[in-house]
C-alpha atoms as a PDB file:
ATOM      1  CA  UNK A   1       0.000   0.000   0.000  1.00  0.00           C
ATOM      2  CA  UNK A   2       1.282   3.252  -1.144  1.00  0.00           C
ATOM      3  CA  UNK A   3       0.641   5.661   1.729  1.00  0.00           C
ATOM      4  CA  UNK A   4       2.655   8.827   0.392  1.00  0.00           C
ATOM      5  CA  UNK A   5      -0.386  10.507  -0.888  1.00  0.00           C
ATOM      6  CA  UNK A   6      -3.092   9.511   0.827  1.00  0.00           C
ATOM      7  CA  UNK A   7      -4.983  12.460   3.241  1.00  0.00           C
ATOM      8  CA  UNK A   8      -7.086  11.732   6.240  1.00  0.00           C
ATOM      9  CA  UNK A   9     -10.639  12.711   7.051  1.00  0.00           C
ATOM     10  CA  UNK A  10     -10.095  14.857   9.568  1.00  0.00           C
ATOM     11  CA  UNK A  11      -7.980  17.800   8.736  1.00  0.00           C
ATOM     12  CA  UNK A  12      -4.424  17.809   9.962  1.00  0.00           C
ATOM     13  CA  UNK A  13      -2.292  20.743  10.089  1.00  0.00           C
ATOM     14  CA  UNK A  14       0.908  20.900   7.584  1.00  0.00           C
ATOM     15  CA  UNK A  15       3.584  20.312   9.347  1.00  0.00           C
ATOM     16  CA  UNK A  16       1.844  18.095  11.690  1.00  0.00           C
ATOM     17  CA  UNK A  17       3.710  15.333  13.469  1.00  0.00           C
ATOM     18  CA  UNK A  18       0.705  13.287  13.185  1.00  0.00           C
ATOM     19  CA  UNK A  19      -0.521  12.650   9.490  1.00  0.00           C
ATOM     20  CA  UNK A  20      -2.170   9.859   8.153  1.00  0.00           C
ATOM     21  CA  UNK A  21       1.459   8.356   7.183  1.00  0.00           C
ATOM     22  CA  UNK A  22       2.800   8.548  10.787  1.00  0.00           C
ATOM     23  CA  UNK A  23       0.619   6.811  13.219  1.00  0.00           C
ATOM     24  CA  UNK A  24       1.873   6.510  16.652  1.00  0.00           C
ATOM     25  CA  UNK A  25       0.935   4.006  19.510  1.00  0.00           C
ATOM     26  CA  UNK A  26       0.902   4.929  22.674  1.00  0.00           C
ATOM     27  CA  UNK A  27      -1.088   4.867  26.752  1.00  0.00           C
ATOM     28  CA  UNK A  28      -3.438   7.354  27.494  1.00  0.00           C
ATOM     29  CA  UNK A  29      -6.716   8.063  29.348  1.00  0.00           C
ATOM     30  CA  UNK A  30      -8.820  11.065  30.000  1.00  0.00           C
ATOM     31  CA  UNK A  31      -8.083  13.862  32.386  1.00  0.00           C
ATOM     32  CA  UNK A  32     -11.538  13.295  33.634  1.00  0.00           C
ATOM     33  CA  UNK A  33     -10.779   9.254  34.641  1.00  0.00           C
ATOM     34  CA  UNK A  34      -8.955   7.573  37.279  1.00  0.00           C
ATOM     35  CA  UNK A  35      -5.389   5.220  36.408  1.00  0.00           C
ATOM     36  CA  UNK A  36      -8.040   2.097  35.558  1.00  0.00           C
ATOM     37  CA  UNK A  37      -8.837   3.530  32.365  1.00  0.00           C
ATOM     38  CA  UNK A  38      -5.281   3.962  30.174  1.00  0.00           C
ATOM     39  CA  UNK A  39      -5.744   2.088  27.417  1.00  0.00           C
ATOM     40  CA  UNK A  40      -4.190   1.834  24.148  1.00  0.00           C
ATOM     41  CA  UNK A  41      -4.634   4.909  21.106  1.00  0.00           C
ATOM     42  CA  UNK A  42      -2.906   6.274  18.503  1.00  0.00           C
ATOM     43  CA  UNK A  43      -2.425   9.990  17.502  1.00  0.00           C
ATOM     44  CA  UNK A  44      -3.663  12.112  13.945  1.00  0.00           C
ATOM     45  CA  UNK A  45      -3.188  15.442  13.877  1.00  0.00           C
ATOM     46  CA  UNK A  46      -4.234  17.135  17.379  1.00  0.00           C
ATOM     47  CA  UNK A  47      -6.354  14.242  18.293  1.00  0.00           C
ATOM     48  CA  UNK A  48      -5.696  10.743  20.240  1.00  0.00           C
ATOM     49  CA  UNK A  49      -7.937   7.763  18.914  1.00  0.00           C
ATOM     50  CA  UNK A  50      -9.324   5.443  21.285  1.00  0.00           C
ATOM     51  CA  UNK A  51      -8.385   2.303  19.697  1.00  0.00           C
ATOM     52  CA  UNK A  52     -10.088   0.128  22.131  1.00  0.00           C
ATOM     53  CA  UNK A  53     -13.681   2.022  21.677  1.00  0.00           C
ATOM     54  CA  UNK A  54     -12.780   1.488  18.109  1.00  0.00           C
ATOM     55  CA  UNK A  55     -12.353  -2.287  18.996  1.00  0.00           C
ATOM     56  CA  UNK A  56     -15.715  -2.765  20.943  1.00  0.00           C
ATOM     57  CA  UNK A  57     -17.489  -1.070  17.660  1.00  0.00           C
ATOM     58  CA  UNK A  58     -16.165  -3.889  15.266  1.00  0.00           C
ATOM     59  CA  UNK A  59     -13.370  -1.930  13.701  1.00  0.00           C
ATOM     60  CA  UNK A  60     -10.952  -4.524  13.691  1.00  0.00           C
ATOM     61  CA  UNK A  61     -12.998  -8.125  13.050  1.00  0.00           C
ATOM     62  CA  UNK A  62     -11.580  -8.073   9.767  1.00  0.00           C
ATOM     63  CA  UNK A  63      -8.102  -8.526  11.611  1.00  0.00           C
ATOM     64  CA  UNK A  64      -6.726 -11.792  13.686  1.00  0.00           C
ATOM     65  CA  UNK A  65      -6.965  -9.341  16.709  1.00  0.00           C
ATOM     66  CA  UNK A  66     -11.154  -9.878  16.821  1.00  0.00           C
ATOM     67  CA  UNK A  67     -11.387 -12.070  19.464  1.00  0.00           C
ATOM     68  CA  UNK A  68      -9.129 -10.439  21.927  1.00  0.00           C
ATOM     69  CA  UNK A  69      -9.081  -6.521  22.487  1.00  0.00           C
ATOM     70  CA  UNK A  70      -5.320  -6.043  22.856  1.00  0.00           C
ATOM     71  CA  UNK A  71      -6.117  -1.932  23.197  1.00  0.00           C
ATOM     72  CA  UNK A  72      -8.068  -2.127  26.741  1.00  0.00           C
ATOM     73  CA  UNK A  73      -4.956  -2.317  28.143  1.00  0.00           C
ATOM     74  CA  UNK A  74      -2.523  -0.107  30.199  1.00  0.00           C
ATOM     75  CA  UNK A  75       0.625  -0.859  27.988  1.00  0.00           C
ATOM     76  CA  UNK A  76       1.415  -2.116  24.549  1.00  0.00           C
ATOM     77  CA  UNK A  77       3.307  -5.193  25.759  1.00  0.00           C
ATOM     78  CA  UNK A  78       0.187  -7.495  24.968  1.00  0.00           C
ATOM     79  CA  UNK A  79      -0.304  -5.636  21.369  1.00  0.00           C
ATOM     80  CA  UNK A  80       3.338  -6.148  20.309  1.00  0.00           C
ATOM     81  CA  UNK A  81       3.637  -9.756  21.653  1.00  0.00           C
ATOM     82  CA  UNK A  82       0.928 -10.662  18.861  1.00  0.00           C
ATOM     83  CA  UNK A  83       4.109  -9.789  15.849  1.00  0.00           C
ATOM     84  CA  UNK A  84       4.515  -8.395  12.869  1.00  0.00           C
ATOM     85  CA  UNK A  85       1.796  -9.609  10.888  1.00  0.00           C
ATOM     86  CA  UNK A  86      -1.075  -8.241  13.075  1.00  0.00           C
ATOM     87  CA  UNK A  87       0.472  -5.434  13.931  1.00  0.00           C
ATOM     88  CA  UNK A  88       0.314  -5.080   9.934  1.00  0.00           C
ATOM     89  CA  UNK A  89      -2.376  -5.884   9.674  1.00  0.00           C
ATOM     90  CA  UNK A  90      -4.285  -2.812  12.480  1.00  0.00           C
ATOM     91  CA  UNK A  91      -2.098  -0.522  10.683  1.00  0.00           C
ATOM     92  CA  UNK A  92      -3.577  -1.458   7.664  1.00  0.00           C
ATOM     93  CA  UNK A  93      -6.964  -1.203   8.354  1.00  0.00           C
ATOM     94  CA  UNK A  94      -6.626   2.560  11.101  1.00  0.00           C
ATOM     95  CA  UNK A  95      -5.315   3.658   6.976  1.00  0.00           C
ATOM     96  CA  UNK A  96      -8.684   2.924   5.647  1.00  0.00           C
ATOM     97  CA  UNK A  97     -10.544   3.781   8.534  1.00  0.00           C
ATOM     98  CA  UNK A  98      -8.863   6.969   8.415  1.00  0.00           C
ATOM     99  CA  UNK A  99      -8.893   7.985   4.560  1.00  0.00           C
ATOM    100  CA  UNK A 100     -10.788  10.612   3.580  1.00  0.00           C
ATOM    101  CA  UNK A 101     -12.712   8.766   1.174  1.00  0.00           C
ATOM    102  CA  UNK A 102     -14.103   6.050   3.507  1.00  0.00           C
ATOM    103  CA  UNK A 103     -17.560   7.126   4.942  1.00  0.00           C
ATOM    104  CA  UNK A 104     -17.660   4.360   7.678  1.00  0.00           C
ATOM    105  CA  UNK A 105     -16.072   6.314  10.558  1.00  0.00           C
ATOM    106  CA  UNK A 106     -16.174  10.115   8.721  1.00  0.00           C
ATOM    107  CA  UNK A 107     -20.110   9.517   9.080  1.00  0.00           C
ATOM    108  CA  UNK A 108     -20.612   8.570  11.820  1.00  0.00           C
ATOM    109  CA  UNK A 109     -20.780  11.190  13.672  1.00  0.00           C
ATOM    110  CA  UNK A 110     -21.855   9.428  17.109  1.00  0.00           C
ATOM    111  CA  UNK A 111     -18.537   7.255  16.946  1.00  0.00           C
ATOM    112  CA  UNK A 112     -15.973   9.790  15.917  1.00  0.00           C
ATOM    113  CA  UNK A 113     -17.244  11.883  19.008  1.00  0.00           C
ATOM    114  CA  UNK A 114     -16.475   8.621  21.248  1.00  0.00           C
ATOM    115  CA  UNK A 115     -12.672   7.913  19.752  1.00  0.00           C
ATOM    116  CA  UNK A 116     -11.117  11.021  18.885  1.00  0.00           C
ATOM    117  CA  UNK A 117     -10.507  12.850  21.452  1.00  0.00           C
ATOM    118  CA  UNK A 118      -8.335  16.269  21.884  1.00  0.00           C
ATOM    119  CA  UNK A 119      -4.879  15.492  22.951  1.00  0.00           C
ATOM    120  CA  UNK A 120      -5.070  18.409  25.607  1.00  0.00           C
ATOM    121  CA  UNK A 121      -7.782  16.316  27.442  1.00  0.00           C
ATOM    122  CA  UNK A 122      -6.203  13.426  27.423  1.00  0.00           C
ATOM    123  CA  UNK A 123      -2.885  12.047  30.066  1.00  0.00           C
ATOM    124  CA  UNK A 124       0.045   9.881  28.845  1.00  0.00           C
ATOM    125  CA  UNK A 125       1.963   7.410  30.614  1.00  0.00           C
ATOM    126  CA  UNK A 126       4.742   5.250  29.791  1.00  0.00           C
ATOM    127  CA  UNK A 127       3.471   3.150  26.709  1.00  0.00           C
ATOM    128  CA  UNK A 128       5.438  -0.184  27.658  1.00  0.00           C
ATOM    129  CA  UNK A 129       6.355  -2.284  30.769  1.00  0.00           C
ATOM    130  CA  UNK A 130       9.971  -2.259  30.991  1.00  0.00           C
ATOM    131  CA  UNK A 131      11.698  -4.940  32.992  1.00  0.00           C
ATOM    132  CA  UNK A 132      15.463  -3.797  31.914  1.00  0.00           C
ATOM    133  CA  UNK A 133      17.440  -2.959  29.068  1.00  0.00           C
ATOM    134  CA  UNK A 134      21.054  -3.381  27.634  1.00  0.00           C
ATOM    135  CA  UNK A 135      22.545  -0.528  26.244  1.00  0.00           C
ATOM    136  CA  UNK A 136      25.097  -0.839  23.320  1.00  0.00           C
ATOM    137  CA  UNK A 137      27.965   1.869  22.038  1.00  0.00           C
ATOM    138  CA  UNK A 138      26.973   1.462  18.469  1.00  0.00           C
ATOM    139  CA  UNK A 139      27.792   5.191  17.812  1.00  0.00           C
ATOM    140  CA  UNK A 140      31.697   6.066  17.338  1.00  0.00           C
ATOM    141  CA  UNK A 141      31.519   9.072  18.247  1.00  0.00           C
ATOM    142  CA  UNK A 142      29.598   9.056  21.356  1.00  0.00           C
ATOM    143  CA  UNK A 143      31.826   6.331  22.655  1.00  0.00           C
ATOM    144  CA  UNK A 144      35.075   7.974  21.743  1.00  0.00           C
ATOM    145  CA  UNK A 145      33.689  11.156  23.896  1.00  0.00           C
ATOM    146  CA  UNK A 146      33.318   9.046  27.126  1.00  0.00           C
ATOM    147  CA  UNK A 147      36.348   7.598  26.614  1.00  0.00           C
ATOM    148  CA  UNK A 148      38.060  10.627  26.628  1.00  0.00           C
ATOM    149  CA  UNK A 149      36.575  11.326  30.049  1.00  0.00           C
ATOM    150  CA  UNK A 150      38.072   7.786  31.422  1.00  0.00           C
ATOM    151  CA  UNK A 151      41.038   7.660  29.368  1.00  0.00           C
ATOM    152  CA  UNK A 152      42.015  10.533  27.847  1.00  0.00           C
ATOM    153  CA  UNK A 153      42.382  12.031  23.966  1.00  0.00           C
ATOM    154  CA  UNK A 154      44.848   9.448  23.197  1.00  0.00           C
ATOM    155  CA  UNK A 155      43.387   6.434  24.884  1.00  0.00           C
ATOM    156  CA  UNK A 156      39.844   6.802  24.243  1.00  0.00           C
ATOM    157  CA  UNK A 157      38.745   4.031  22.080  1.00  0.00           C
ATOM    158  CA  UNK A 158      39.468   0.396  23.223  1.00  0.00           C
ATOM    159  CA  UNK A 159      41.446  -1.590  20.547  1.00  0.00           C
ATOM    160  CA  UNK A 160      38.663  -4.150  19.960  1.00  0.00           C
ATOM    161  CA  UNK A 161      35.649  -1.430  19.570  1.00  0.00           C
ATOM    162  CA  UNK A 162      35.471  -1.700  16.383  1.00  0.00           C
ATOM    163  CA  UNK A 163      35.319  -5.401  16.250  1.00  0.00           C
ATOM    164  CA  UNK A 164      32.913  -6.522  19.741  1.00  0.00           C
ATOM    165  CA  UNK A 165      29.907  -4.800  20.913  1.00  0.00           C
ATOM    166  CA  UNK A 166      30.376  -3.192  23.607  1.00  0.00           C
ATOM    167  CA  UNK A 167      27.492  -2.886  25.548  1.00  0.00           C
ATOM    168  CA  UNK A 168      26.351  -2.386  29.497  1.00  0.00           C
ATOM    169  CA  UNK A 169      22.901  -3.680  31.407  1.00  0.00           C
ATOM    170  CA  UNK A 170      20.898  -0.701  32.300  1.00  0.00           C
ATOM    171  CA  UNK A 171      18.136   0.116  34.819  1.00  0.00           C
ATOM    172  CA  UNK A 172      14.382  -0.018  34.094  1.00  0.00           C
ATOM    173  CA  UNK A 173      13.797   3.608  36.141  1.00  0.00           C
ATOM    174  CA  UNK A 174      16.030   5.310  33.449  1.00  0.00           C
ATOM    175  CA  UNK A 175      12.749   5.702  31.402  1.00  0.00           C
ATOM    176  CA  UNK A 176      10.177   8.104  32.031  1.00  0.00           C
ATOM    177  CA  UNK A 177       7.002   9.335  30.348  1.00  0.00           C
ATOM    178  CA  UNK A 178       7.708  12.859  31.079  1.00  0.00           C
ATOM    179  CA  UNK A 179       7.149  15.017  27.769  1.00  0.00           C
ATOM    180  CA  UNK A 180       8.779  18.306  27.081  1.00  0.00           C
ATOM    181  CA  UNK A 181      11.490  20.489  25.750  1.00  0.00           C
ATOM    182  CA  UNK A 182      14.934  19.716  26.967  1.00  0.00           C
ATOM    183  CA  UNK A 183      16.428  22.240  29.251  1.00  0.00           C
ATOM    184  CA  UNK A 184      19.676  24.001  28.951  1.00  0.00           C
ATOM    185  CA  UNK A 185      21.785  21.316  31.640  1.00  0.00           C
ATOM    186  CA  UNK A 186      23.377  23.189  35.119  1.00  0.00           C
ATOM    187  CA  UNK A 187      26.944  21.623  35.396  1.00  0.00           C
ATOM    188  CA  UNK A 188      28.698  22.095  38.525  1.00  0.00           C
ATOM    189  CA  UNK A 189      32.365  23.715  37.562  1.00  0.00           C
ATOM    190  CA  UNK A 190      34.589  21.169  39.299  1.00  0.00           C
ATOM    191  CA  UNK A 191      37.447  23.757  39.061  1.00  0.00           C
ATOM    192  CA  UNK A 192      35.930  26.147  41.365  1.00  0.00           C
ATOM    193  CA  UNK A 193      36.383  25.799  45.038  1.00  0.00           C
ATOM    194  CA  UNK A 194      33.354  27.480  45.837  1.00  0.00           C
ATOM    195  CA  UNK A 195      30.469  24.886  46.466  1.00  0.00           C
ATOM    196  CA  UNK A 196      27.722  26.908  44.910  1.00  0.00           C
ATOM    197  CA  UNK A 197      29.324  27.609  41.670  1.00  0.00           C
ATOM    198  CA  UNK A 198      27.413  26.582  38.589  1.00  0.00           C
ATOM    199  CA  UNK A 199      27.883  26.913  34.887  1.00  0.00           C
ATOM    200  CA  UNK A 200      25.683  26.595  32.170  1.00  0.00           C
ATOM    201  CA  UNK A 201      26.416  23.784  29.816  1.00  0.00           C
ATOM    202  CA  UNK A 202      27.605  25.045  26.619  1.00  0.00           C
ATOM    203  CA  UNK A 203      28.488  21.451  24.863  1.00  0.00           C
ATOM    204  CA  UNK A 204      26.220  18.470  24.002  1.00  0.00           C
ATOM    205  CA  UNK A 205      26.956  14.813  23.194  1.00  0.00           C
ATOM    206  CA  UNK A 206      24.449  13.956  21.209  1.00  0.00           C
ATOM    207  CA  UNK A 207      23.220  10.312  20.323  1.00  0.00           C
ATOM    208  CA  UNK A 208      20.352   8.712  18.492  1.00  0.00           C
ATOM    209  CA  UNK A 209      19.089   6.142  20.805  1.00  0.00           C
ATOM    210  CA  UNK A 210      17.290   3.103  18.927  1.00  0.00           C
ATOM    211  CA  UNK A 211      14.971   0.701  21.200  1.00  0.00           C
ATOM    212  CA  UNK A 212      13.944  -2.281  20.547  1.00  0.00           C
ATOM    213  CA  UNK A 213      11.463  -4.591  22.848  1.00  0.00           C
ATOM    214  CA  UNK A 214      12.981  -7.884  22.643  1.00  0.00           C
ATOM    215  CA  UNK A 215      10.573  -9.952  24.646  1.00  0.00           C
ATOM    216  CA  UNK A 216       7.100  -8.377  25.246  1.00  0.00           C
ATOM    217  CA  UNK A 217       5.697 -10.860  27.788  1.00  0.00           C
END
């Protein structure tokens, strides 16, 4: 399915993060509920869709997810341990849902009002249950710059990084669902010998961190 040019009935902003093309899974439930009620949605344009109200309608029995709502759930671990194929297979069919030439869900009025809701009513959470993680140097550069801080400019790679993955275990409280810009970092000047003395940070070592859930149950 070619997605490129393919428009959504409900009018996204250009520019959007959100068009029909990139559809996002994540937690959520309204401001106006209590913790029992995240469940799985996904985002277009400003709105989140309740993919689990979208469920209980029938949206999905053309899928192998209709006999088990993997979206009344607060994280995606159940979704994703179905695989590839289903997951496919829901993206597949939110497309045609979505499309603004499909009148099933752009008429009716009733259900649209039940699923989309405004993303500034609705609170996020952490989409996935993370037991722990391993993280790997697989960027050069990033590695080289904390080996400098261990080992110095001229010892700062290892002789067998290039060849072994290098990689620590890391800690499951290391990820947070807190959203928002990043702030300018306060480092404490080391040189200084007063206690309160603080520096803004005018350098960043920037890395592209990829995850990937390796067992989702």
């Amino acid at each position: 399915m070619d997605i490129s040019t393919l428009t959504s009935f409900i009018q996204v902003d250009k520019g959007s993060d959100f068009p029909i093309q990139n559809l996002p899974y994540g937690v959520f439930r309204k401001k106006d509920e209590d913790d029992s009620s995240f469940r799985v949605g996904t985002a277009l344009g400003n709105f989140v869709i309740d993919l689990s109200a979208l469920f209980d309608e029938g949206m999905f029995s053309e899928t192998d997810v209709s006999d088990v709502n993997p979206f009344n759930s607060p994280s995606l671990n159940k979704f994703m341990s179905f695989g590839k194929t289903i997951w496919a297979q829901v993206r597949n069919k939110l497309i045609e849902l979505l499309v603004e030439d499909n009148p099933l869900l752009k008429d009716n009025a009733g259900l649209r009002e039940k699923t989309f809701i405004p993303m500034e009513n609705v609170i996020l959470k952490l989409p996935v249950d993370i037991g722990d993680y391993t993280d790997f140097y697989s960027s050069k550069e990033h590695a080289t710059n904390v080996g400098i801080m261990f080992r110095g400019k001229e010892n700062a790679l290892m002789p067998n990084w290039l060849h072994l993955p290098v990689a620590y275990n890391g800690r499951e409280n290391r990820f947070t669902d807190q959203w928002g810009r990043v702030k300018q970092t306060m480092l404490r000047n080391l040189l200084s010998d007063r206690a309160d003395f603080w520096i803004s940070n005018s350098k960043w070592d920037f890395l592209w961190e990829q995850v990937t859930n390796w067992d989702t149950l």
